[in-house]
C-alpha atoms as a PDB file:
ATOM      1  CA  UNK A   1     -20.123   6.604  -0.064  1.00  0.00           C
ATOM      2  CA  UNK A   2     -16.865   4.920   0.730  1.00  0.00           C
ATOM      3  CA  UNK A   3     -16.071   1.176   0.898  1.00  0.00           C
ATOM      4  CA  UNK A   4     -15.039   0.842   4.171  1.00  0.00           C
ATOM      5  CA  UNK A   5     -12.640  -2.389   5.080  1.00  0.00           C
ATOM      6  CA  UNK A   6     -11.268  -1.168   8.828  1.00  0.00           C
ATOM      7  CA  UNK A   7     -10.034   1.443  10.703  1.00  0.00           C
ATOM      8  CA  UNK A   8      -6.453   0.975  12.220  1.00  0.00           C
ATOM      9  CA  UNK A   9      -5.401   3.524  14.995  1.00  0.00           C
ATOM     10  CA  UNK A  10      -1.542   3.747  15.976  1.00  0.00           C
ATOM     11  CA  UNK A  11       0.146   2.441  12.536  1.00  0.00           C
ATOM     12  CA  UNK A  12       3.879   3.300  12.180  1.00  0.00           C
ATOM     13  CA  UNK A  13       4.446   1.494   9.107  1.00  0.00           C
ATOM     14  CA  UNK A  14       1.926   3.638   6.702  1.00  0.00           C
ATOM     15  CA  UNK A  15       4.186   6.926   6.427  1.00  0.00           C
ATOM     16  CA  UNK A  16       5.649   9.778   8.458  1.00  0.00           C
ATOM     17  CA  UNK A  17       4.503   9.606  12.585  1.00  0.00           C
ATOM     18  CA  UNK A  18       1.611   8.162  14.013  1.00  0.00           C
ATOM     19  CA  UNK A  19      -1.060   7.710  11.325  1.00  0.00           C
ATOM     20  CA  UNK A  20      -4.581   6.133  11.658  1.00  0.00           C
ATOM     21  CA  UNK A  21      -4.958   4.290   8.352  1.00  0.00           C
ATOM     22  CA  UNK A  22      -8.069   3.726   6.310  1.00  0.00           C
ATOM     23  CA  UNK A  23      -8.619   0.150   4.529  1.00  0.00           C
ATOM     24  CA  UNK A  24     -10.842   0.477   1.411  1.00  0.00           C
ATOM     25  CA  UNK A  25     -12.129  -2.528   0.206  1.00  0.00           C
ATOM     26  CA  UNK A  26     -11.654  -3.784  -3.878  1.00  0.00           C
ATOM     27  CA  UNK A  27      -8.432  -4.238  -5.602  1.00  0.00           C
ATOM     28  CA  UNK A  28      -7.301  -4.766  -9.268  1.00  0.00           C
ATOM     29  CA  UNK A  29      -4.341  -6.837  -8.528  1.00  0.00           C
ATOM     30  CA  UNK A  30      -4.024 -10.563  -7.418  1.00  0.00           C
ATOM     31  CA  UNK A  31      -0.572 -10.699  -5.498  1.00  0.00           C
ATOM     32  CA  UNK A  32      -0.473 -14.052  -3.994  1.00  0.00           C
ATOM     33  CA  UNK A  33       1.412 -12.661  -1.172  1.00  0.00           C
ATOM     34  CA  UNK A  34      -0.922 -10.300  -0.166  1.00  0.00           C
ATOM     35  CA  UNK A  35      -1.609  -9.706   3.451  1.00  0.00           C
ATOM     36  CA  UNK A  36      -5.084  -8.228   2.874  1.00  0.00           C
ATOM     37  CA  UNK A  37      -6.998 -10.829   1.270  1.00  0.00           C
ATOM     38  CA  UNK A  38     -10.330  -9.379   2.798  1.00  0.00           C
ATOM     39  CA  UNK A  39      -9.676  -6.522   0.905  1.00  0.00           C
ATOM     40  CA  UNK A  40      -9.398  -8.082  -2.819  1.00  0.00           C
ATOM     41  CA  UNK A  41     -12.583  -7.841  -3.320  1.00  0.00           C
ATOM     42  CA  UNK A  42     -15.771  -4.959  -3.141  1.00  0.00           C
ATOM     43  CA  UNK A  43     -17.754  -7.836  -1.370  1.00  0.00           C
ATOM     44  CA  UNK A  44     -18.283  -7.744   2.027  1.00  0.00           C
ATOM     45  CA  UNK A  45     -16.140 -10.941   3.599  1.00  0.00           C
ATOM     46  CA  UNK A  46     -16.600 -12.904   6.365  1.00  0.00           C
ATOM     47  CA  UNK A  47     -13.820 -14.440   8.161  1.00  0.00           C
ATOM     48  CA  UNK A  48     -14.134 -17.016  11.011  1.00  0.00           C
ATOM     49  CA  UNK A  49     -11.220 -17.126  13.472  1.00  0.00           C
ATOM     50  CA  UNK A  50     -11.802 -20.711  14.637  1.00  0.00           C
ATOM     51  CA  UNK A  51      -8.995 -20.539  17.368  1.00  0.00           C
ATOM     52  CA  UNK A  52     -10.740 -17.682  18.730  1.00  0.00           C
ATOM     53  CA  UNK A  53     -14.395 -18.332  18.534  1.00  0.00           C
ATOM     54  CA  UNK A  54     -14.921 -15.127  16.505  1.00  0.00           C
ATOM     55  CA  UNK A  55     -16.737 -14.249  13.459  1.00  0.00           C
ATOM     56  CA  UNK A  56     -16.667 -10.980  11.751  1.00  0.00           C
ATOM     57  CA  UNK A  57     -17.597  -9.368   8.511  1.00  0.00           C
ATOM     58  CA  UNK A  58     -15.345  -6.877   6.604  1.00  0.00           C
ATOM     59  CA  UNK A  59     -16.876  -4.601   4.883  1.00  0.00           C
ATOM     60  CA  UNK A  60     -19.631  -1.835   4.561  1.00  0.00           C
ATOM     61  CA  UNK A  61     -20.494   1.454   2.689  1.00  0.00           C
ATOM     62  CA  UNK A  62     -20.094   4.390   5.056  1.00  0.00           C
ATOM     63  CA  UNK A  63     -20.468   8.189   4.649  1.00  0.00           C
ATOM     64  CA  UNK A  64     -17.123  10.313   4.580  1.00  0.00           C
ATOM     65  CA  UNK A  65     -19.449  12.311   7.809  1.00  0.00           C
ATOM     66  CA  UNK A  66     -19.297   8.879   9.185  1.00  0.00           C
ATOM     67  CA  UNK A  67     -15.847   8.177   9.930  1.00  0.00           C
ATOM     68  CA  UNK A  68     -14.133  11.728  10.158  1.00  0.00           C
ATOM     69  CA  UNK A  69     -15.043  11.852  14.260  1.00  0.00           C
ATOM     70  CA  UNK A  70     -13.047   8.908  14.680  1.00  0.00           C
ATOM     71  CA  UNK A  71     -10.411   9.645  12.683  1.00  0.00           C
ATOM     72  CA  UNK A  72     -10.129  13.451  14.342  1.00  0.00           C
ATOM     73  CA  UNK A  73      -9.471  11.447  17.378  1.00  0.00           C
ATOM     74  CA  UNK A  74      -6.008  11.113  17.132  1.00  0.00           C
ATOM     75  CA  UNK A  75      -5.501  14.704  15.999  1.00  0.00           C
ATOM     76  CA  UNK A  76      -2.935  15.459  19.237  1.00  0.00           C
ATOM     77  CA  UNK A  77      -1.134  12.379  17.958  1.00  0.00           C
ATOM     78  CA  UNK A  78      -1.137  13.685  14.747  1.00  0.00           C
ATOM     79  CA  UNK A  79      -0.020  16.673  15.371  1.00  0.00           C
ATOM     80  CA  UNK A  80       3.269  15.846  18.058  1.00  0.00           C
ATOM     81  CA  UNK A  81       4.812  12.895  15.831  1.00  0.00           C
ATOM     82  CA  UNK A  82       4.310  14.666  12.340  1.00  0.00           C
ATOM     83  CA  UNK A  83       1.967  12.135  11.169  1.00  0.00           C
ATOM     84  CA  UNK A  84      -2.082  11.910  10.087  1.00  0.00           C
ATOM     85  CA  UNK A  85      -3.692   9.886   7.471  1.00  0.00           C
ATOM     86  CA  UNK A  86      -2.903   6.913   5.316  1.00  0.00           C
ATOM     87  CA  UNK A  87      -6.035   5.512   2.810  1.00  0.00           C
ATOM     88  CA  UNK A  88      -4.574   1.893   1.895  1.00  0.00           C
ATOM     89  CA  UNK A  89      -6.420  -0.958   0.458  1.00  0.00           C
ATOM     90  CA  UNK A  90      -7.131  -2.950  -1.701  1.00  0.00           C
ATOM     91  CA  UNK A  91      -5.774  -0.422  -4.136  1.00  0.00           C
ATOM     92  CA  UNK A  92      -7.894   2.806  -2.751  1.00  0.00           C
ATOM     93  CA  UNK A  93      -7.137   4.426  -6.213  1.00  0.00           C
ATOM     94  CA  UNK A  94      -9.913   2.670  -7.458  1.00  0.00           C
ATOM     95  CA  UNK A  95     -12.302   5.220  -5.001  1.00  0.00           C
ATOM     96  CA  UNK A  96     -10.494   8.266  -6.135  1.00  0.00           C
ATOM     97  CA  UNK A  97     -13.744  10.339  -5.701  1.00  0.00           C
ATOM     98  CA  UNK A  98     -14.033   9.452  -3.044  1.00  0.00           C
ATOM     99  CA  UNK A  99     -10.903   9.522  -1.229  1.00  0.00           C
ATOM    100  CA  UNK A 100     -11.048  13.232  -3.054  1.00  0.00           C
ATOM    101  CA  UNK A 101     -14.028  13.939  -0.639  1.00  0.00           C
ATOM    102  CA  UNK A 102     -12.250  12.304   2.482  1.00  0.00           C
ATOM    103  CA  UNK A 103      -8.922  14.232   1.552  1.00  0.00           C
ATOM    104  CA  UNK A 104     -10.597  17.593   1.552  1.00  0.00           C
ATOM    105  CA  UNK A 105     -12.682  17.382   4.584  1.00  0.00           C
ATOM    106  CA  UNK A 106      -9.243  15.823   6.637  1.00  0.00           C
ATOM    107  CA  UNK A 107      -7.162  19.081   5.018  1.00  0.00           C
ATOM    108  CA  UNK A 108      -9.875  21.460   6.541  1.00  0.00           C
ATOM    109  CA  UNK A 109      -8.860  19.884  10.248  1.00  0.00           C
ATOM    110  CA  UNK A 110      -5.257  20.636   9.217  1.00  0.00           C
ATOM    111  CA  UNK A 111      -4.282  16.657   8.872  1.00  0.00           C
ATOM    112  CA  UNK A 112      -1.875  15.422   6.719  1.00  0.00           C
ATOM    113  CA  UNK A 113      -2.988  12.785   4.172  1.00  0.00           C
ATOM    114  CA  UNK A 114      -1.399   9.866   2.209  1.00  0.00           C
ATOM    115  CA  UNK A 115      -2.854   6.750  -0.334  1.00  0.00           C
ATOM    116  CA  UNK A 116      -0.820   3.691  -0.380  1.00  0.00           C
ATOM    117  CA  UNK A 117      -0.726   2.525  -4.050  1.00  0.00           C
ATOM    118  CA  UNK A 118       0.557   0.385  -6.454  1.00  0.00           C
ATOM    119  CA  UNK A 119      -0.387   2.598  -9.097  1.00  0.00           C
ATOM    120  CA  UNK A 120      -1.548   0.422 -11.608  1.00  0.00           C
ATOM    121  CA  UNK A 121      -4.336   2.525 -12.601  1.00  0.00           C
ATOM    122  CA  UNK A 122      -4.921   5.208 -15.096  1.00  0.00           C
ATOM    123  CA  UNK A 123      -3.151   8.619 -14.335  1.00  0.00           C
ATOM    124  CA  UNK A 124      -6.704  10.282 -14.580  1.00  0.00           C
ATOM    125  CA  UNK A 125      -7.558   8.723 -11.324  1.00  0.00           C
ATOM    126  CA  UNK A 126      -4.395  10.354  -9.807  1.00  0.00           C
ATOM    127  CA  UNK A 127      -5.536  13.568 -11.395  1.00  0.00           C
ATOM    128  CA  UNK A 128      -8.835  13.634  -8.903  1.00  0.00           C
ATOM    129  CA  UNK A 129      -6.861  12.780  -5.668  1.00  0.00           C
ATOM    130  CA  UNK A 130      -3.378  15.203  -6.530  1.00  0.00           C
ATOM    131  CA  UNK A 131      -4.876  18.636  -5.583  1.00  0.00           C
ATOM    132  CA  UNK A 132      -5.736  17.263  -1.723  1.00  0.00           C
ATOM    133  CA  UNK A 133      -3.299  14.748  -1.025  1.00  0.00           C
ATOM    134  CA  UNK A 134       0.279  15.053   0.391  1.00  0.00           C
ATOM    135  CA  UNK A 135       1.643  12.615  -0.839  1.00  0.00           C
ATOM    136  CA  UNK A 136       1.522   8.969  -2.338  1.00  0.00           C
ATOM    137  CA  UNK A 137       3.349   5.219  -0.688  1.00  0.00           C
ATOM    138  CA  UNK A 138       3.805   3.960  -4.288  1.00  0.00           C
ATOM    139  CA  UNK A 139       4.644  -0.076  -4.439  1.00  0.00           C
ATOM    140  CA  UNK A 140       6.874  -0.923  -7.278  1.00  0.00           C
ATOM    141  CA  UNK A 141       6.778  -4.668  -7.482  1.00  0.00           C
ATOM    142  CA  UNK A 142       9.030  -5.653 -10.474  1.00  0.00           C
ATOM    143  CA  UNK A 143      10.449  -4.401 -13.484  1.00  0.00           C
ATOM    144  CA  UNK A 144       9.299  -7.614 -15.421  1.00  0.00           C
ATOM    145  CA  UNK A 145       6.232  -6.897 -17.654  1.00  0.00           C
ATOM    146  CA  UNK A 146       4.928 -10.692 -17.653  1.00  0.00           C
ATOM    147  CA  UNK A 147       5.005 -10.711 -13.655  1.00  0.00           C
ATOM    148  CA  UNK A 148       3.373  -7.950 -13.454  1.00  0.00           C
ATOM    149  CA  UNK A 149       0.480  -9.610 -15.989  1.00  0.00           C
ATOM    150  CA  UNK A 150       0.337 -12.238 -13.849  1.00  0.00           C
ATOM    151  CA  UNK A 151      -0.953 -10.165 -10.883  1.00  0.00           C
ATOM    152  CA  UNK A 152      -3.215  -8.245 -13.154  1.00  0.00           C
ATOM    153  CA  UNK A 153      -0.510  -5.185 -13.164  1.00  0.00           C
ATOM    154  CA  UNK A 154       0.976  -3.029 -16.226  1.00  0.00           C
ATOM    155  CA  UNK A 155       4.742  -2.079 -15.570  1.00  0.00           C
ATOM    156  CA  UNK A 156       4.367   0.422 -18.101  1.00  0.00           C
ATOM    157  CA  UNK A 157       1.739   2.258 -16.496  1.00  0.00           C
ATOM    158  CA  UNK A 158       3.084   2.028 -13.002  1.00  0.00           C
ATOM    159  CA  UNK A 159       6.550   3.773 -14.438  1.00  0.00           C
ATOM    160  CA  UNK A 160       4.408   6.443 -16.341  1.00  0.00           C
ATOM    161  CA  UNK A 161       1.880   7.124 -13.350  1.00  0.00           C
ATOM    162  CA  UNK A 162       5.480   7.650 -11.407  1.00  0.00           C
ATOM    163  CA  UNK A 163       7.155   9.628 -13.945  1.00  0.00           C
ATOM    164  CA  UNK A 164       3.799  12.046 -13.936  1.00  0.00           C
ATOM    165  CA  UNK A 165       3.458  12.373 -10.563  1.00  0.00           C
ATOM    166  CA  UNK A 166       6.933  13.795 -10.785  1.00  0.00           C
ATOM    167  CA  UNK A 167       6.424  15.900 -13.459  1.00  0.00           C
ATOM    168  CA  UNK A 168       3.617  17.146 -11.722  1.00  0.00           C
ATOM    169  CA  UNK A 169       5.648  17.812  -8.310  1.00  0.00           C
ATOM    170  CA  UNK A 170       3.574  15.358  -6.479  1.00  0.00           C
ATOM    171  CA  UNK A 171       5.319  13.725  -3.693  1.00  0.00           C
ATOM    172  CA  UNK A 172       5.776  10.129  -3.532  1.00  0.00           C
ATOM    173  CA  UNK A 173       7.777   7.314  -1.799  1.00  0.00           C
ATOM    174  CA  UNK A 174       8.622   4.063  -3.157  1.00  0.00           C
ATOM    175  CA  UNK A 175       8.417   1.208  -1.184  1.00  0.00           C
ATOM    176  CA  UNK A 176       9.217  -2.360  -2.692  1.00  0.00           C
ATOM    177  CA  UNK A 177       7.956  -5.139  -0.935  1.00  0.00           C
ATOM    178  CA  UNK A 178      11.086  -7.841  -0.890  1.00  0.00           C
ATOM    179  CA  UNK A 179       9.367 -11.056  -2.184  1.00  0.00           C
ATOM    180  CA  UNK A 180      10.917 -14.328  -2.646  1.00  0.00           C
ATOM    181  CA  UNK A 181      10.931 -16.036  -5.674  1.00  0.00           C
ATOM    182  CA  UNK A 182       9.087 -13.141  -6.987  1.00  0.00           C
ATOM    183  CA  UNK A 183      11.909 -10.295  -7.048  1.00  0.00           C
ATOM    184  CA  UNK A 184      14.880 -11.107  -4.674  1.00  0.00           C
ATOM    185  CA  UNK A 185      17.283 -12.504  -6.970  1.00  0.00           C
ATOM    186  CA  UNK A 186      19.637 -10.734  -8.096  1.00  0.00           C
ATOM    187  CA  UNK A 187      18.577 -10.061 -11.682  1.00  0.00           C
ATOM    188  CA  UNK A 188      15.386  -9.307 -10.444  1.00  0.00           C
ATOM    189  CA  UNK A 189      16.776  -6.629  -7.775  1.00  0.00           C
ATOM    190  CA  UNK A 190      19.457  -4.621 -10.596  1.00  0.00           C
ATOM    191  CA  UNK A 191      16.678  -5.049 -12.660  1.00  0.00           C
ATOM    192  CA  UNK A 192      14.112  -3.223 -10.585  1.00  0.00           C
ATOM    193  CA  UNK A 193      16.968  -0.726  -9.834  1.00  0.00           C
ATOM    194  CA  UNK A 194      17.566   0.304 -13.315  1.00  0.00           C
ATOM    195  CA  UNK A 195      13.953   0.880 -13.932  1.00  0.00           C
ATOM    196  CA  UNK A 196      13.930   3.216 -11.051  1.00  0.00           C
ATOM    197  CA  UNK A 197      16.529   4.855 -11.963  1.00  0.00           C
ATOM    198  CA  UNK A 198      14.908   5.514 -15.905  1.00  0.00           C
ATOM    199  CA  UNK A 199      12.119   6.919 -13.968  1.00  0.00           C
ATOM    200  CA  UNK A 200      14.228   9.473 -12.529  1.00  0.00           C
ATOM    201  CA  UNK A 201      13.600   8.058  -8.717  1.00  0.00           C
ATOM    202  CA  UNK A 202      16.363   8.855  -5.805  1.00  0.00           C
ATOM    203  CA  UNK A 203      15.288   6.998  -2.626  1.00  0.00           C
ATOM    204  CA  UNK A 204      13.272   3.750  -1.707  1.00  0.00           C
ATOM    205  CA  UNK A 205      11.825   2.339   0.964  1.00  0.00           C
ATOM    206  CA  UNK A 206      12.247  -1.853   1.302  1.00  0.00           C
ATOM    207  CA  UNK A 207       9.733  -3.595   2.973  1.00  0.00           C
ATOM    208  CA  UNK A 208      10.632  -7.422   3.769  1.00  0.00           C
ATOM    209  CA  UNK A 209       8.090 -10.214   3.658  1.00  0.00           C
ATOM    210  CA  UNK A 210       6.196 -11.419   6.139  1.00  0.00           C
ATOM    211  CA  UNK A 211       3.589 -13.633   6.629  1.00  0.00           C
ATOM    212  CA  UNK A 212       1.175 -11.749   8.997  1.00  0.00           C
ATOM    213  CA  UNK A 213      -1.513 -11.884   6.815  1.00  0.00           C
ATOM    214  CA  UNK A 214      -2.221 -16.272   7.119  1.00  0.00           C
ATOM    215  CA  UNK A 215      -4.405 -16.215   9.718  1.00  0.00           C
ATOM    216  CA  UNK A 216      -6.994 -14.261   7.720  1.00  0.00           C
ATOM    217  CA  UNK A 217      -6.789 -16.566   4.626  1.00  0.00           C
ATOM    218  CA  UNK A 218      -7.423 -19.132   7.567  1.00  0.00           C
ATOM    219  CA  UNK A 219     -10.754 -17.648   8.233  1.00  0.00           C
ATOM    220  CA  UNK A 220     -11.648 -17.558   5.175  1.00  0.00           C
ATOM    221  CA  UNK A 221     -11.312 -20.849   4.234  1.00  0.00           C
ATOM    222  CA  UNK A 222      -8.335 -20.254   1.759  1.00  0.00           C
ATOM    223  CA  UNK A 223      -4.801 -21.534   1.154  1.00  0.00           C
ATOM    224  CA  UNK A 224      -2.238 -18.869   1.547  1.00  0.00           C
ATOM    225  CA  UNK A 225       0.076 -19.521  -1.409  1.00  0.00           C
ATOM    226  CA  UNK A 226       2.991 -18.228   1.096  1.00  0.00           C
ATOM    227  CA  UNK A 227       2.537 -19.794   4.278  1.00  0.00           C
ATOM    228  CA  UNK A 228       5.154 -22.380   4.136  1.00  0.00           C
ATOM    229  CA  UNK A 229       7.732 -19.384   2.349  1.00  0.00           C
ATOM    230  CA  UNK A 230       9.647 -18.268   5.585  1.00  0.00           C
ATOM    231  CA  UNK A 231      11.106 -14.621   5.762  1.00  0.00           C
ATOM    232  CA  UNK A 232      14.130 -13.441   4.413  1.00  0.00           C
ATOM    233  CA  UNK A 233      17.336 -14.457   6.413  1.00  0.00           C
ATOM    234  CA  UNK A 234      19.346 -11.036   7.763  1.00  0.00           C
ATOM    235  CA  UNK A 235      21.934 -12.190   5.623  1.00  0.00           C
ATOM    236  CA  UNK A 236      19.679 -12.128   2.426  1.00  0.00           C
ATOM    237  CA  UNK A 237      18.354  -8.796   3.754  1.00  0.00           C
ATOM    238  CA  UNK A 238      21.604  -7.606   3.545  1.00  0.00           C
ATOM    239  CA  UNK A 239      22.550  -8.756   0.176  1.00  0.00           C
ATOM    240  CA  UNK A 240      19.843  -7.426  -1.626  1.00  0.00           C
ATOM    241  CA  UNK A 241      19.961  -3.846   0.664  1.00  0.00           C
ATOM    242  CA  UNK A 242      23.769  -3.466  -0.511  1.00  0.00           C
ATOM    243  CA  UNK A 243      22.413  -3.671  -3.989  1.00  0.00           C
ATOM    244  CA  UNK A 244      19.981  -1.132  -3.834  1.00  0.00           C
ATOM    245  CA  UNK A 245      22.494   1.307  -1.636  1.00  0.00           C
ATOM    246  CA  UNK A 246      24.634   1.139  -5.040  1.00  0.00           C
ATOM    247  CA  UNK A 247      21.532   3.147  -6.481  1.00  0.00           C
ATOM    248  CA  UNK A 248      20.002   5.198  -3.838  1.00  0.00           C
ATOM    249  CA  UNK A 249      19.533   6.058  -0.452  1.00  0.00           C
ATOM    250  CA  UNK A 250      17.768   3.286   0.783  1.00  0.00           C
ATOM    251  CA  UNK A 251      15.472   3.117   4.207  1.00  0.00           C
ATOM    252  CA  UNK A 252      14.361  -0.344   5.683  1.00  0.00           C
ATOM    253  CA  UNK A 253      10.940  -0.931   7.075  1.00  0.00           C
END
């Protein structure tokens, strides 16, 4: 059984074409940014839009049988834009069984599958999912050990999980979510570059902040630690892009 958050049809952001992406619930990290909140834990949540009048609860146990009609749906779209399915979280890594089972039945259709990750688990999980998937969005967050302690991360296991996974000739993007005060500066950025770089890694994806996500910790009944940050200025989103373009060949979300 698989810890269902949502089902999103149409995403463009979760990999290659139109992909319908999967939202597992339960994640080992605390990023305060995090624009998934519902997701952090296993727990169903409830979350009560008061603007809207509307209640809903996030969360269930479902059978992979259960979702694959719905997710064969968009097989035409699929098919025409080059793109399929994305299992995001949470960290879905933590269900690697069970996205195993999903994977498999999805690769009998003929439909191209990806897991979002940040990768801070052990390489044993990535082990189970490898043989089905094609490929892996991997966050890197920071090359500071203590920051990534502080969101309940391991630095040294993310660069090892991503220096397997190449050894192994499994494909995988990097995407680095741009957060401020968090890993913008400019130490912070060469930094993170480096790292990469030790790790053997040629392109990356940036992904700037946003703060899409308040509304949920709204409903349910939380402070967002990053409503009052605003986004980074096009300026600042240059700065830091240059940086990165000194390493490798760098795409913008």
């Amino acid at each position: 059984m698989i810890n269902l958050s949502n089902i999103q049809h149409f995403s463009v952001g979760d990999g290659d074409g139109i992909r319908t992406t999967v939202f597992l619930k339960g994640c080992n990290l605390r990023c305060p940014w995090c624009h998934n909140p519902e997701n952090l834990t296993a727990d169903p949540v409830c979350l009560h839009y008061k603007n809207l009048g509307k209640t809903e609860t996030v969360g269930k146990r479902v059978s992979v049988e259960d979702i694959i009609p719905e997710l064969l749906e968009d097989k035409d779209f699929y098919e025409t834009s080059g793109g399929g399915v994305t299992i995001s979280g949470g960290e879905p890594m933590l269900q690697a069984e069970e996205i195993f089972t999903l994977a498999s039945t999805l690769k009998i259709h003929g439909i191209s599958v990806f897991v979002d990750t940040a990768g801070s688990v052990p390489y044993d999980f990535f082990k189970v999912t490898n043989p089905v998937l094609d490929g892996y969005l991997f966050d890197f967050k920071s090359a500071d050990s203590e920051k990534y302690k502080k969101i309940g991360g391991n630095l040294t296991l993310v660069k090892d999980n991503m220096a397997r996974l190449m050894a192994d000739g499994i494909p995988f993007k990097v995407r680095i979510p741009l957060i401020p005060d968090f890993n913008t500066d400019p130490d912070s950025v060469h930094a993170m570059c480096e790292n990469l770089c030790e790790v053997g890694i040629s392109k990356v994806d940036l992904i700037p902040f946003h703060r899409l996500g308040t509304s949920k910790y709204e409903a349910m009944g939380q402070s967002y630690p990053y409503k009052d940050t605003p986004p980074l200025t096009d300026e600042e989103l240059r700065c830091i892009k240059s940086v990165y373009e000194e390493y490798f060949s760098v795409k913008t979300e």
